[in-house]
Protein backbone atom coordinates (compact mmCIF):
# COMPACT_ATOMS: atom_id res chain seq x y z
CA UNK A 1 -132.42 -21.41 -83.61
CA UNK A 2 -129.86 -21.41 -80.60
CA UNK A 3 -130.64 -18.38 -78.89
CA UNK A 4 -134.52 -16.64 -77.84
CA UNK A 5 -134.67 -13.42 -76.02
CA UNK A 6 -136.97 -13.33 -73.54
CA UNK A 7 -136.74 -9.69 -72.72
CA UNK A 8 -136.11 -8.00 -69.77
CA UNK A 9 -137.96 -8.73 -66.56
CA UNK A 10 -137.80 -7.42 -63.43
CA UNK A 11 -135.86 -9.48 -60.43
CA UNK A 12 -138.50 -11.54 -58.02
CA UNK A 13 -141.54 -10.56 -60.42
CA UNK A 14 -144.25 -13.30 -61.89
CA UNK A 15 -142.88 -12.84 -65.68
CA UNK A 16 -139.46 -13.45 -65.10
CA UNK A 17 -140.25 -16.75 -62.72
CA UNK A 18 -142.18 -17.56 -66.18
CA UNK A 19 -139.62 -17.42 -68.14
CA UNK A 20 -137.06 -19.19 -66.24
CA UNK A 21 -139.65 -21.99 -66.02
CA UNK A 22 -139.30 -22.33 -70.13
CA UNK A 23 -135.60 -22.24 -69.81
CA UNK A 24 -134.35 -18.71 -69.73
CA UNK A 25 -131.32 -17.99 -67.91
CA UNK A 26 -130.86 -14.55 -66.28
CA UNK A 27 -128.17 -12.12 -67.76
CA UNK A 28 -127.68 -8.57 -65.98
CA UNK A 29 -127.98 -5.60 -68.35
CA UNK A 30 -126.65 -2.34 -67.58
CA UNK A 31 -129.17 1.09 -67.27
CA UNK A 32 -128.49 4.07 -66.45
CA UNK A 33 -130.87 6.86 -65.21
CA UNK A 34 -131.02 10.61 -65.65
CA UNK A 35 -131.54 12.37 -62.68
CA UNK A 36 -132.10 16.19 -63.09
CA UNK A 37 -132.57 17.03 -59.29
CA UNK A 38 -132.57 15.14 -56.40
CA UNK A 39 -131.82 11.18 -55.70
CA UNK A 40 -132.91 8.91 -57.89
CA UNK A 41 -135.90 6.82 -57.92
CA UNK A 42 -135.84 3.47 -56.25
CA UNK A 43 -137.15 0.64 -58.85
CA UNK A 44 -138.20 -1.70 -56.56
CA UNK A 45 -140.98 -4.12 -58.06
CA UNK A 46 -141.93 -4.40 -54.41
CA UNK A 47 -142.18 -0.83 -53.26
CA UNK A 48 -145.74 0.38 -51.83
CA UNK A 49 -145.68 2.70 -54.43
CA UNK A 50 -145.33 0.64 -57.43
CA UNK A 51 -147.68 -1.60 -55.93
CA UNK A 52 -150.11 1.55 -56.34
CA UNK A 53 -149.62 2.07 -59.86
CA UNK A 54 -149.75 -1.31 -60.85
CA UNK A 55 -153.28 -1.67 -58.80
CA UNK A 56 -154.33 1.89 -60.62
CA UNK A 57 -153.02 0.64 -63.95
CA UNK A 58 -155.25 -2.74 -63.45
CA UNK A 59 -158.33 -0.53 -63.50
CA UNK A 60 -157.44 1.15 -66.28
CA UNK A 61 -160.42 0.59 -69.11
CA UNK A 62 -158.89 -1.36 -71.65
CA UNK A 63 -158.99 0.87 -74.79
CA UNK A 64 -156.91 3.82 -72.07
CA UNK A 65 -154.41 1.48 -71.70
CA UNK A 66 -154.10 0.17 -75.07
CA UNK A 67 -153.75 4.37 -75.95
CA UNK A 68 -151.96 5.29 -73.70
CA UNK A 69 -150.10 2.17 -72.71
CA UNK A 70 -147.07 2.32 -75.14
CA UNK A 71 -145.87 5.78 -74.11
CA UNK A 72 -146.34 4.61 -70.62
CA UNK A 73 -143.77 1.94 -71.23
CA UNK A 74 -141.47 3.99 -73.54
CA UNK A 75 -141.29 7.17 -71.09
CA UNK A 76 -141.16 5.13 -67.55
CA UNK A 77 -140.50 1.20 -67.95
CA UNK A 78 -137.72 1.49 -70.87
């Protein structure tokens, strides 16, 4: 095997420092968002408000999240 993907990480987040550790190297990979009104949302890993979420999500009981979890990530993360 030559090549291992990783997946995608966000920039200056634990997971991606833990995969550079093993050896990954960082390739940037286009996205594009729909936005029906308005400006679009800023994705910052660092924002106060993701910072909520992420706290909230924590909290989460595990058998919500493991329910609910995958759409989660489908509808807002992918």
């Amino acid at each position: 095997m030559r090549v291992l993907d990783f997946g995608s990480s966000p920039r200056a987040s634990s997971s991606l420092d833990f995969k550079l550790r093993w050896g990954a190297t960082t390739q940037p990979i286009p996205s594009y968002i729909y936005q029906v009104r308005g400006k679009p949302p800023i994705l910052d890993a660092s924002g106060a408000m993701v910072q909520r979420l992420v706290h909230f999500w924590q909290r989460v009981p595990r058998p919500v999240a493991d329910a609910f979890g995958p759409e989660v990530c489908r509808r807002w993360l992918v």
